[in-house]
C-alpha atoms as a PDB file:
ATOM      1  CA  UNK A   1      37.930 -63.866 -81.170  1.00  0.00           C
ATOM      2  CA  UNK A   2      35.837 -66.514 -79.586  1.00  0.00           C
ATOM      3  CA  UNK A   3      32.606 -65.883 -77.345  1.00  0.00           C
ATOM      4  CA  UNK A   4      34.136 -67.231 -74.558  1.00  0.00           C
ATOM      5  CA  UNK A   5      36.949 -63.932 -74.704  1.00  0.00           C
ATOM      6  CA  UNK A   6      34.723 -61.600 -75.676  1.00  0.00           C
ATOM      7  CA  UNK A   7      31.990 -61.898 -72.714  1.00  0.00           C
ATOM      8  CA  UNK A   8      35.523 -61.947 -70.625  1.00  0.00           C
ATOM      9  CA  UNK A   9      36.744 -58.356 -71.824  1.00  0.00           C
ATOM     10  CA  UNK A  10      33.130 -56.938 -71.530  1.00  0.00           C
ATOM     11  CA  UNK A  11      33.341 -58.099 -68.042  1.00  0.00           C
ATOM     12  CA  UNK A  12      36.635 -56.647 -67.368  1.00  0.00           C
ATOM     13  CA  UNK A  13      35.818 -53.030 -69.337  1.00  0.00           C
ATOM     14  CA  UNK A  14      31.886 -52.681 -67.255  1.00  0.00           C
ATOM     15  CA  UNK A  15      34.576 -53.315 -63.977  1.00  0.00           C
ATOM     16  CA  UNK A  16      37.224 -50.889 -64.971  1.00  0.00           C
ATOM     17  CA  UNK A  17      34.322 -48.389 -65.714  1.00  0.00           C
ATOM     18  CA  UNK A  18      32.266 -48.711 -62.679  1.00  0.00           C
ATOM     19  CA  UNK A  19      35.257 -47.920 -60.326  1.00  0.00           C
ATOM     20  CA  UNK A  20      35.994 -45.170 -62.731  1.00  0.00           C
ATOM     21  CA  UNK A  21      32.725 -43.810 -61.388  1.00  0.00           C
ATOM     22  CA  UNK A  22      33.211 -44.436 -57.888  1.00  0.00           C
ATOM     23  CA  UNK A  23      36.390 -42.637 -57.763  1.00  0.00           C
ATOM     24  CA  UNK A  24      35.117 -39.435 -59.631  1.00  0.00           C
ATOM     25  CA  UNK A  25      32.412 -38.813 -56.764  1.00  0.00           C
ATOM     26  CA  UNK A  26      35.008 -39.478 -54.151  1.00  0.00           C
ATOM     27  CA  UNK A  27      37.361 -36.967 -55.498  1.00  0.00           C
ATOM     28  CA  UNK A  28      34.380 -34.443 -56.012  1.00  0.00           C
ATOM     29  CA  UNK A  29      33.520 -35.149 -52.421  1.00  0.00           C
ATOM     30  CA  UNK A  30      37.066 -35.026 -51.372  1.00  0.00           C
ATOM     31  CA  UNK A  31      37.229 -31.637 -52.603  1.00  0.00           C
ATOM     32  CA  UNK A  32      34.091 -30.378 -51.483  1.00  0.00           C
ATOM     33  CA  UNK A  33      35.020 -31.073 -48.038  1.00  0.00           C
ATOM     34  CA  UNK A  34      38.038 -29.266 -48.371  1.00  0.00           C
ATOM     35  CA  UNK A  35      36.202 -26.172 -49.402  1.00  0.00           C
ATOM     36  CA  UNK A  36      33.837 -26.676 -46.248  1.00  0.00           C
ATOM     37  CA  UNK A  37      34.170 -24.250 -43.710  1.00  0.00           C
ATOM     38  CA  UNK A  38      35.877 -25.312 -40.663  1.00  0.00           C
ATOM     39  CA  UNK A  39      34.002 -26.990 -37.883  1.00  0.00           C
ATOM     40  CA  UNK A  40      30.828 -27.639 -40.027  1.00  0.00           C
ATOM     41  CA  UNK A  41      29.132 -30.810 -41.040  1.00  0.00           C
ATOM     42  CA  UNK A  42      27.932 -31.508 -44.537  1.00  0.00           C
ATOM     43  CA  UNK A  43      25.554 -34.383 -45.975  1.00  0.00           C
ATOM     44  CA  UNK A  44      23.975 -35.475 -48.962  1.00  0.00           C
ATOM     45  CA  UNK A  45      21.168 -37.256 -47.049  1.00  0.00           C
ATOM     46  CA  UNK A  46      17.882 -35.769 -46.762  1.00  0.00           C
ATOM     47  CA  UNK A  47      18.575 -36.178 -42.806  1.00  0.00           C
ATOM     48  CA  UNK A  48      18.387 -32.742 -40.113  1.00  0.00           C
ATOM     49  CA  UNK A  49      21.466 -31.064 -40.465  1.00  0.00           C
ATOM     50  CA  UNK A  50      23.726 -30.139 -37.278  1.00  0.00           C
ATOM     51  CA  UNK A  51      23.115 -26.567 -37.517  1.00  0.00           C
ATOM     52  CA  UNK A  52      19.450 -27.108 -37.105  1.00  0.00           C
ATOM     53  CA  UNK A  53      19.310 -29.331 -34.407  1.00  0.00           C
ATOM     54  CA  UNK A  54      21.174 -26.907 -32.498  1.00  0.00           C
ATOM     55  CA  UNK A  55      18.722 -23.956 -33.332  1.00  0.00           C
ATOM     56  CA  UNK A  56      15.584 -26.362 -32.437  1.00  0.00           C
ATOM     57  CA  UNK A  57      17.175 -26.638 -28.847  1.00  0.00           C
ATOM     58  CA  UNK A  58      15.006 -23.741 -26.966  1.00  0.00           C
ATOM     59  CA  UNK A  59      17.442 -21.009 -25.708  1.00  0.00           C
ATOM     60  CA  UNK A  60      17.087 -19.567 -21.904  1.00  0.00           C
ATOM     61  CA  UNK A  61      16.800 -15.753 -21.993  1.00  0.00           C
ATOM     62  CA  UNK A  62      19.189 -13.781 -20.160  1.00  0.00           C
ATOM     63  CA  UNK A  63      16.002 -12.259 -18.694  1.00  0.00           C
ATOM     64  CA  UNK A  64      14.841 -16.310 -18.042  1.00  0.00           C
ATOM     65  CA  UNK A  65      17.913 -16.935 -16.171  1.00  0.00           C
ATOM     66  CA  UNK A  66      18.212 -14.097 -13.984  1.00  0.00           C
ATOM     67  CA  UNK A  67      14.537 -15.217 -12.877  1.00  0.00           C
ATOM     68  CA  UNK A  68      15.802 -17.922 -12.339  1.00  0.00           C
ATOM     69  CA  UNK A  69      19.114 -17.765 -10.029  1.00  0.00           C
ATOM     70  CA  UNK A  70      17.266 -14.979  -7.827  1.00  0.00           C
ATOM     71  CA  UNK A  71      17.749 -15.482  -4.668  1.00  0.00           C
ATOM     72  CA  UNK A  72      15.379 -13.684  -1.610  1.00  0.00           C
ATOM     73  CA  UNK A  73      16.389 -13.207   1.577  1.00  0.00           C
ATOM     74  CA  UNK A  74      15.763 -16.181   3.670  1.00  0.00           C
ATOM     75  CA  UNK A  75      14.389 -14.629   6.558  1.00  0.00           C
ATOM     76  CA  UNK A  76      11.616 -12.478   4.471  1.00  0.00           C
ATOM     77  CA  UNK A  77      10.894 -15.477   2.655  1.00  0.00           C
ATOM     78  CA  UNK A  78       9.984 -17.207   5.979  1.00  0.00           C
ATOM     79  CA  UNK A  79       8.014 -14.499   7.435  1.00  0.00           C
ATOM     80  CA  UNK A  80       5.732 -13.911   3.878  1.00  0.00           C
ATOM     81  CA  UNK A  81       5.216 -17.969   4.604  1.00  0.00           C
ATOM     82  CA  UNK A  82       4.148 -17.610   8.416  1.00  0.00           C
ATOM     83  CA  UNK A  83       1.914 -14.611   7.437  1.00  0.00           C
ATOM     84  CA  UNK A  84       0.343 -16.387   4.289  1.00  0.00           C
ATOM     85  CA  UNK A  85       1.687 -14.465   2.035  1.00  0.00           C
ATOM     86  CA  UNK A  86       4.485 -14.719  -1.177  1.00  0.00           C
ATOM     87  CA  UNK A  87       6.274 -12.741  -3.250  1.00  0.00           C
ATOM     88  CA  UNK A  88       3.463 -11.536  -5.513  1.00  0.00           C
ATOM     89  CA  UNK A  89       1.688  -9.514  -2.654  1.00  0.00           C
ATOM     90  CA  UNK A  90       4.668  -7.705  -3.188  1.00  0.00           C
ATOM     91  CA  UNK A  91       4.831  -6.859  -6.381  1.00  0.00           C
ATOM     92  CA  UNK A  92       3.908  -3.356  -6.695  1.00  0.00           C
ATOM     93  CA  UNK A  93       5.918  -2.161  -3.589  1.00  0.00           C
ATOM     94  CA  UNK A  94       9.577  -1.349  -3.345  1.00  0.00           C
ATOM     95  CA  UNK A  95       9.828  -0.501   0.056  1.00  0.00           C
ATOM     96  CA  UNK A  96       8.709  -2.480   3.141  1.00  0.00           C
ATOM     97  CA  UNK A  97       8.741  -2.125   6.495  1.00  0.00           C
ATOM     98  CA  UNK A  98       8.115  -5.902   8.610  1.00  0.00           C
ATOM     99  CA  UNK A  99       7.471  -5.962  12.530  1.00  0.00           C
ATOM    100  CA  UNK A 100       8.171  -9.572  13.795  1.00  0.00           C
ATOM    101  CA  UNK A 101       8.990 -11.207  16.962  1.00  0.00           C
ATOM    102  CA  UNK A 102       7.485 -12.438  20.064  1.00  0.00           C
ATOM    103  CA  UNK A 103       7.076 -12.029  23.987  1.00  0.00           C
ATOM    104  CA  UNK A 104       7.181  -9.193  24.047  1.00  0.00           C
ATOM    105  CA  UNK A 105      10.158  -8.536  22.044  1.00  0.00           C
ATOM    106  CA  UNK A 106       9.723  -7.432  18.787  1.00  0.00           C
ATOM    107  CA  UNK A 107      11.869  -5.517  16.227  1.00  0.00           C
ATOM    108  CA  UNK A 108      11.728  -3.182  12.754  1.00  0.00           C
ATOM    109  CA  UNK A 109      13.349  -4.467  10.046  1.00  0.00           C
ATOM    110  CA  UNK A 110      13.285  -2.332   6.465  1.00  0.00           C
ATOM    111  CA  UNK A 111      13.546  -3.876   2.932  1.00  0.00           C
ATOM    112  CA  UNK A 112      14.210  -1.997  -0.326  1.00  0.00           C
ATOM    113  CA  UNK A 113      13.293  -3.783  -3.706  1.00  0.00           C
ATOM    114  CA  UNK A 114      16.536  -3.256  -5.875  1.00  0.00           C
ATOM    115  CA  UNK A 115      17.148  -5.640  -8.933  1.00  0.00           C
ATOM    116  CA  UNK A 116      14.499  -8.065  -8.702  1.00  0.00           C
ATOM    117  CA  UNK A 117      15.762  -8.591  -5.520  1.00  0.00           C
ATOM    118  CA  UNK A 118      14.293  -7.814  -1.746  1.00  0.00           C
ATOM    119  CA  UNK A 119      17.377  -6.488   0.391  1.00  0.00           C
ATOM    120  CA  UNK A 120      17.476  -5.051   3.895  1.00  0.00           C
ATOM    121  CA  UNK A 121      17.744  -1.452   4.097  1.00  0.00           C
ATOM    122  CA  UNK A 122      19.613  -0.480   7.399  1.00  0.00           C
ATOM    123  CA  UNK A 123      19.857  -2.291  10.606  1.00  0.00           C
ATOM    124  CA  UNK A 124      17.107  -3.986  13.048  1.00  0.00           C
ATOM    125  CA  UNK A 125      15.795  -2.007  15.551  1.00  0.00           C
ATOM    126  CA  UNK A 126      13.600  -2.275  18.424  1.00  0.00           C
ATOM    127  CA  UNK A 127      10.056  -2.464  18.130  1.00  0.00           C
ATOM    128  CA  UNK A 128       6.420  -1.964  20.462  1.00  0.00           C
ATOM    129  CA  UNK A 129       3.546  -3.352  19.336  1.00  0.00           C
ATOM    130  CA  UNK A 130       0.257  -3.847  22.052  1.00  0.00           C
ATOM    131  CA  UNK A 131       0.201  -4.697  25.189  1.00  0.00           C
ATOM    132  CA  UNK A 132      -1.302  -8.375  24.051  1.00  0.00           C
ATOM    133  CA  UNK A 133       0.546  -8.388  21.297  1.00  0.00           C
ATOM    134  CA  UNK A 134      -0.692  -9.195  17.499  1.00  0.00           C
ATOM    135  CA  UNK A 135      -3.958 -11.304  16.224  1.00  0.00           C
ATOM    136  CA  UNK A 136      -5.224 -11.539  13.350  1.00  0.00           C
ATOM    137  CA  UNK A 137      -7.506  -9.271  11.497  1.00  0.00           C
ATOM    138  CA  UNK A 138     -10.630 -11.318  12.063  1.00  0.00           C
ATOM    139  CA  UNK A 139      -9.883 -11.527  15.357  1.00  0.00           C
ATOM    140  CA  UNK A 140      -9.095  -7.739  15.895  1.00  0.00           C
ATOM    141  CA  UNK A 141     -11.311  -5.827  18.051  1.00  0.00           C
ATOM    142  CA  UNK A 142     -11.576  -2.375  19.428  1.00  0.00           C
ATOM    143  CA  UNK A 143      -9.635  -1.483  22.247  1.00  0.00           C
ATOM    144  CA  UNK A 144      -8.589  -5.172  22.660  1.00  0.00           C
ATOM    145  CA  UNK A 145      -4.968  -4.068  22.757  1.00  0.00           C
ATOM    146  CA  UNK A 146      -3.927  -5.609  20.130  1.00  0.00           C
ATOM    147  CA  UNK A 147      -1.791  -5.051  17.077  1.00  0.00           C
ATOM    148  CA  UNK A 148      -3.448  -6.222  13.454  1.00  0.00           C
ATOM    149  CA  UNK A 149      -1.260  -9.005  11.725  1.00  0.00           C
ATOM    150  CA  UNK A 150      -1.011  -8.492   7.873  1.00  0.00           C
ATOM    151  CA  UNK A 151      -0.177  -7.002   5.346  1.00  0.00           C
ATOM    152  CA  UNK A 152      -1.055  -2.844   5.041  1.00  0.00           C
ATOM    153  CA  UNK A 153       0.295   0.358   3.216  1.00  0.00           C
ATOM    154  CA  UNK A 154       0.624   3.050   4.940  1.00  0.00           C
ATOM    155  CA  UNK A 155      -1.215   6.189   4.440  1.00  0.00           C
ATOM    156  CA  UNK A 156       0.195   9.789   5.177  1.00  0.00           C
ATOM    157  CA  UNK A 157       2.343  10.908   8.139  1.00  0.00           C
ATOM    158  CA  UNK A 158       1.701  13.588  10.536  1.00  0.00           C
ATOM    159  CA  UNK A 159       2.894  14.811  14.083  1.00  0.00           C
ATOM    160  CA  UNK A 160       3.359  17.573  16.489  1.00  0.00           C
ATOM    161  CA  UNK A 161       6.168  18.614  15.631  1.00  0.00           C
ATOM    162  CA  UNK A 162       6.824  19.935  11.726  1.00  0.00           C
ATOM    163  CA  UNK A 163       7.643  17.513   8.800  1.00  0.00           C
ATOM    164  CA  UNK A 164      11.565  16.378   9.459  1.00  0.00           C
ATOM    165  CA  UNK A 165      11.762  15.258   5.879  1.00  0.00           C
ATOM    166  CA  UNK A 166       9.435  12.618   4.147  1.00  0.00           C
ATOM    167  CA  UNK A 167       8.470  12.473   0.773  1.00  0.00           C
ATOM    168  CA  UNK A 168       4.674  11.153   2.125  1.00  0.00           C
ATOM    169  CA  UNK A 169       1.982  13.548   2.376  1.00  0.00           C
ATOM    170  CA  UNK A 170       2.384  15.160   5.887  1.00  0.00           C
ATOM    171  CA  UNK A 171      -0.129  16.671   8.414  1.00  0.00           C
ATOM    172  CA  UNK A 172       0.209  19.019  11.683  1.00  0.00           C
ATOM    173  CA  UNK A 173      -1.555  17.921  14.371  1.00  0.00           C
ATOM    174  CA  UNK A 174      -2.614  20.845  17.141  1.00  0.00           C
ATOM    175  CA  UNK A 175      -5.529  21.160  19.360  1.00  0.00           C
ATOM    176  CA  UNK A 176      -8.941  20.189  18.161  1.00  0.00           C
ATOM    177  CA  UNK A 177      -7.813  17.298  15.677  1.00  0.00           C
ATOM    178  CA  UNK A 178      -8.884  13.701  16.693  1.00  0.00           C
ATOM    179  CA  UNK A 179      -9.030  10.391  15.682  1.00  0.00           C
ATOM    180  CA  UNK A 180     -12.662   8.771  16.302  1.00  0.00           C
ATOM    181  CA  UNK A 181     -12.540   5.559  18.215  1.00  0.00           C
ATOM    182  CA  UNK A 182     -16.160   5.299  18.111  1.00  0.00           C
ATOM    183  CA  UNK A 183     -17.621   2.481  16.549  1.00  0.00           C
ATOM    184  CA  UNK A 184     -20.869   3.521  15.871  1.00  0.00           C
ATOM    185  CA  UNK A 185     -19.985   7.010  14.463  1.00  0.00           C
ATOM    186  CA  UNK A 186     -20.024   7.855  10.820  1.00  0.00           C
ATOM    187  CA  UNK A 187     -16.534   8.921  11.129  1.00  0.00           C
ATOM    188  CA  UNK A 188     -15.490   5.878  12.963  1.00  0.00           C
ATOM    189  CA  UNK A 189     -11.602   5.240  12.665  1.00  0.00           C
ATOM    190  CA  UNK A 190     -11.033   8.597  10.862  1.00  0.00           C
ATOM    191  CA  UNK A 191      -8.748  11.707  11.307  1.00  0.00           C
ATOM    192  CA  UNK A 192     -11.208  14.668  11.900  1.00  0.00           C
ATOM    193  CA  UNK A 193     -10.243  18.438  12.525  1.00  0.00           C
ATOM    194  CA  UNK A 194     -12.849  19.667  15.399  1.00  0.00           C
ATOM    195  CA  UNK A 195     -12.800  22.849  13.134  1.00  0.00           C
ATOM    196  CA  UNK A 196     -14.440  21.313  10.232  1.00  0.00           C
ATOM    197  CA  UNK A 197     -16.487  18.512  11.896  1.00  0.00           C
ATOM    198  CA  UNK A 198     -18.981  18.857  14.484  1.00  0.00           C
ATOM    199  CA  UNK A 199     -18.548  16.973  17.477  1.00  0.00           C
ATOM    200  CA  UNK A 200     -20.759  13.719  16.655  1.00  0.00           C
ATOM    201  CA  UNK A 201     -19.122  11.078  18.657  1.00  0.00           C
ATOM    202  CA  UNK A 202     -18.672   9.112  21.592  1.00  0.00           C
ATOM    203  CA  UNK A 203     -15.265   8.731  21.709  1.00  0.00           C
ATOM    204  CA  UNK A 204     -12.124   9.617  19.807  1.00  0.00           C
ATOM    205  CA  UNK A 205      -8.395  10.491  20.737  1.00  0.00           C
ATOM    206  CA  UNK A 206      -7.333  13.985  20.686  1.00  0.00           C
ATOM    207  CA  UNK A 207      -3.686  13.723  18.957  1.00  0.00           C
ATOM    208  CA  UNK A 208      -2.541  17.139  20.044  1.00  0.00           C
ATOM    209  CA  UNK A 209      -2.608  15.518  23.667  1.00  0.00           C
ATOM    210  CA  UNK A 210       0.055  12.785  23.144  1.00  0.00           C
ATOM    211  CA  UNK A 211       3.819  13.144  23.245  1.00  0.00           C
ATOM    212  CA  UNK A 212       4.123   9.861  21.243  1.00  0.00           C
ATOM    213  CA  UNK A 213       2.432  11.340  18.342  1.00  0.00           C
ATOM    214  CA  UNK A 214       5.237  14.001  17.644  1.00  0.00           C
ATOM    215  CA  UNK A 215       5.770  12.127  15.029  1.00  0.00           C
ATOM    216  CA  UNK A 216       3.964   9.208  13.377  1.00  0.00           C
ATOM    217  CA  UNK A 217       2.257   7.525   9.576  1.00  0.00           C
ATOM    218  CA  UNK A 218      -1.356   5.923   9.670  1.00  0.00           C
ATOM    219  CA  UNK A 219      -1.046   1.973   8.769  1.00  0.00           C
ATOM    220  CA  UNK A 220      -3.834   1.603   6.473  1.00  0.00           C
ATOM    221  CA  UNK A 221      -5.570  -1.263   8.503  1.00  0.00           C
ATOM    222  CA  UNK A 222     -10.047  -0.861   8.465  1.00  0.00           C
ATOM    223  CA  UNK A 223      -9.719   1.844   6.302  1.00  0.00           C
ATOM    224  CA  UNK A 224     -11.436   0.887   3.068  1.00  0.00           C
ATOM    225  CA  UNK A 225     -13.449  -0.306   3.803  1.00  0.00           C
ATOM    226  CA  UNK A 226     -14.124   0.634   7.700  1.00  0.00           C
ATOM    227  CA  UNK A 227     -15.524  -1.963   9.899  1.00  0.00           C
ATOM    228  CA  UNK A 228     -17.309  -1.345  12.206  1.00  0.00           C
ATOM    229  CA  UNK A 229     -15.488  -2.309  15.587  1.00  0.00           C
ATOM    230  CA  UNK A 230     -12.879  -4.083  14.129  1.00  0.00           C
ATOM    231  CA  UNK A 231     -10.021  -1.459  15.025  1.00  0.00           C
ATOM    232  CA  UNK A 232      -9.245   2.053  14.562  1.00  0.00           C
ATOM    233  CA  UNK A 233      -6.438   4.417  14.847  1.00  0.00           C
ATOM    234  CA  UNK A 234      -3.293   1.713  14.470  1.00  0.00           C
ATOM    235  CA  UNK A 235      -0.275   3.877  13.834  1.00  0.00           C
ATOM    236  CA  UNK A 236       3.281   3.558  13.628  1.00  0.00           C
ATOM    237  CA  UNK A 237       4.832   6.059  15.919  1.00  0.00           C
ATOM    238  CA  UNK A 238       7.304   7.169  18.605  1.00  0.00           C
ATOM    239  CA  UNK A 239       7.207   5.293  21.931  1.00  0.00           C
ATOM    240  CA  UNK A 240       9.354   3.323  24.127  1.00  0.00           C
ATOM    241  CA  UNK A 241       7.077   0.697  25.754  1.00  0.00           C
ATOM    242  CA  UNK A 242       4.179  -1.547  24.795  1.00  0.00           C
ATOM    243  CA  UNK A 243       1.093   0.733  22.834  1.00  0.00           C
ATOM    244  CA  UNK A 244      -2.737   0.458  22.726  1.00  0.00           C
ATOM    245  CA  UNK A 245      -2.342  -1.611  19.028  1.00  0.00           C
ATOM    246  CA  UNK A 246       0.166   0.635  17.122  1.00  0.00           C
ATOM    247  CA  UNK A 247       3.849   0.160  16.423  1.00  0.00           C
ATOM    248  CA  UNK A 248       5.939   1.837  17.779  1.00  0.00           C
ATOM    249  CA  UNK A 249      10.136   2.518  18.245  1.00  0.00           C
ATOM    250  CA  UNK A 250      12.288   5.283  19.456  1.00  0.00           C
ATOM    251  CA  UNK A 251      11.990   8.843  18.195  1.00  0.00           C
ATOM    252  CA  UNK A 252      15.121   8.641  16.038  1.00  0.00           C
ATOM    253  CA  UNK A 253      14.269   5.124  14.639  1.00  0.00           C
ATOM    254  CA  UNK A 254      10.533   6.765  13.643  1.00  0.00           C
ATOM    255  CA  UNK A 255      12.310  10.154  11.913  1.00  0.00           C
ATOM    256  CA  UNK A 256      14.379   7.940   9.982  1.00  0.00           C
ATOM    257  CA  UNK A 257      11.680   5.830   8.844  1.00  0.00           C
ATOM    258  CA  UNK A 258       9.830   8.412   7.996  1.00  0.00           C
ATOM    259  CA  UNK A 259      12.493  10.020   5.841  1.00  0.00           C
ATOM    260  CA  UNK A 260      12.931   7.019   4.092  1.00  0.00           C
ATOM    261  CA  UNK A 261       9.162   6.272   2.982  1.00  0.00           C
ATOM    262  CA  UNK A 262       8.533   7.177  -0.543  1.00  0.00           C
ATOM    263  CA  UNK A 263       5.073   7.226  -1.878  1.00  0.00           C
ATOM    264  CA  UNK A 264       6.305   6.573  -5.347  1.00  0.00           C
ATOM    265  CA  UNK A 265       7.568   3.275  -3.766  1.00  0.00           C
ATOM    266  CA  UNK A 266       4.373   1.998  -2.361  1.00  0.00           C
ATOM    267  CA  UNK A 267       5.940   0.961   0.755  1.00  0.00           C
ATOM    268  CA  UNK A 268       3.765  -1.279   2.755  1.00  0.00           C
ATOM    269  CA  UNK A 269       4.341  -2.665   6.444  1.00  0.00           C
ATOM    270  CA  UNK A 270       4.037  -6.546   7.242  1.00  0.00           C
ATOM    271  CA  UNK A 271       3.087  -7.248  11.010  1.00  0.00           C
ATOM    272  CA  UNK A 272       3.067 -10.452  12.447  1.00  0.00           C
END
């Protein structure tokens, strides 16, 4: 055979052979893919697979998203932004009671914390707060008829007549217990039983004396700590016309309220 022929058939045989090869991996391919589960990629690069793309992509929580989507009532909302407060002055409290309005026309409005979500508990109803209305709490002065704005919990309930039902801790009232409006006494803007106490001060209301306080809670405004002159005895209770600084509604609006506070709740009362 000459050279010329024989460099021609090596030629030809290194061809033959080196699709030979290629075919092989496409058939092993071929049938790799086949054996691939169904909607899966596969690669022989040293690139990020699909799968783990997917799982770097950060997942919202179910948790996350119900954050998320809440939705508060728009009117609550509005009146935590007038008063200069949010959400967060909320958070330990599942009941609240807001007092809003103006001219003289005000109304009660109750809230119950259910599901991450503030809903109102009931319908409006009408409302009395003092004869000038509210101010805020560094404006507040004794006996300047005047109902605190803010935020406040309320402490324990009392009245003349017995306990019609709440869950809060509830006191009689009868003749010799009083509430010093005194500002310079010790006991200034505190309930005192005329038993216990002697008589050290100026001034003070004697509870057993007024029909509205048949039934009533103390709003925890200059209690802790007290003030001196800055307010005292701001309750909610019964009444049907403007009050001294309290807030105030119908007897049957008051005994319902009162039914419904529950200390494990925290409930707290927003004026404004």
């Amino acid at each position: 055979m000459s050279k010329r022929k024989l460099i021609i058939s090596l030629v030809v045989i290194g061809v033959v052979a080196i699709f030979s090869v290629i075919g092989t991996v496409s058939g092993v391919l071929f049938i790799k893919g086949l054996n691939t589960p169904e909607g899966t990629t596969t690669t022989i690069s040293n690139e990020t697979t699909n799968e783990q793309v997917v799982n770097a992509v950060p997942k919202t929580t179910e948790a996350e998203a119900t954050t998320t989507d809440i939705t508060q009532p728009e009117e609550l909302t509005q009146m935590l932004e007038k008063t200069g407060y949010d959400y967060d002055d909320l958070k330990d409290a599942r009941q609240l009671l807001v007092v809003t309005g103006g001219n003289g026309d005000y109304y009660l409005q109750r809230y119950e914390y259910i599901d991450g979500v503030w809903q109102s508990a009931g319908v409006k109803s009408k409302a009395f707060v003092g004869k000038n209305g509210t101010v805020s709490p560094d404006k507040k002065l004794e006996g300047d008829y005047f109902s605190p704005q803010g935020l406040y919990d309320f402490g324990f309930a009392f009245g003349k007549n017995k306990n019609p039902g709440t869950k809060m801790e509830y006191r009689d009232v009868y003749e010799g217990v009083y509430w010093v409006d005194d500002p310079k006494s010790e006991l200034y803007n505190q309930w005192v039983d005329g038993k216990d106490k002697e008589i050290s001060w100026a001034s003070a209301e004697k509870l057993w004396t007024y029909d509205e306080y048949i039934y009533g809670a103390v709003i925890e405004y200059n209690t802790d700590p007290v003030v001196e002159n800055k307010g005292s005895a701001i309750f909610l209770h019964v009444g049907y016309k403007y009050t001294a600084g309290c807030v105030a509604s119908d007897e049957a609006t008051i005994v319902s309220i009162l039914k419904w506070l529950n200390p494990k709740d925290n409930p707290k009362i927003l004026i404004y």
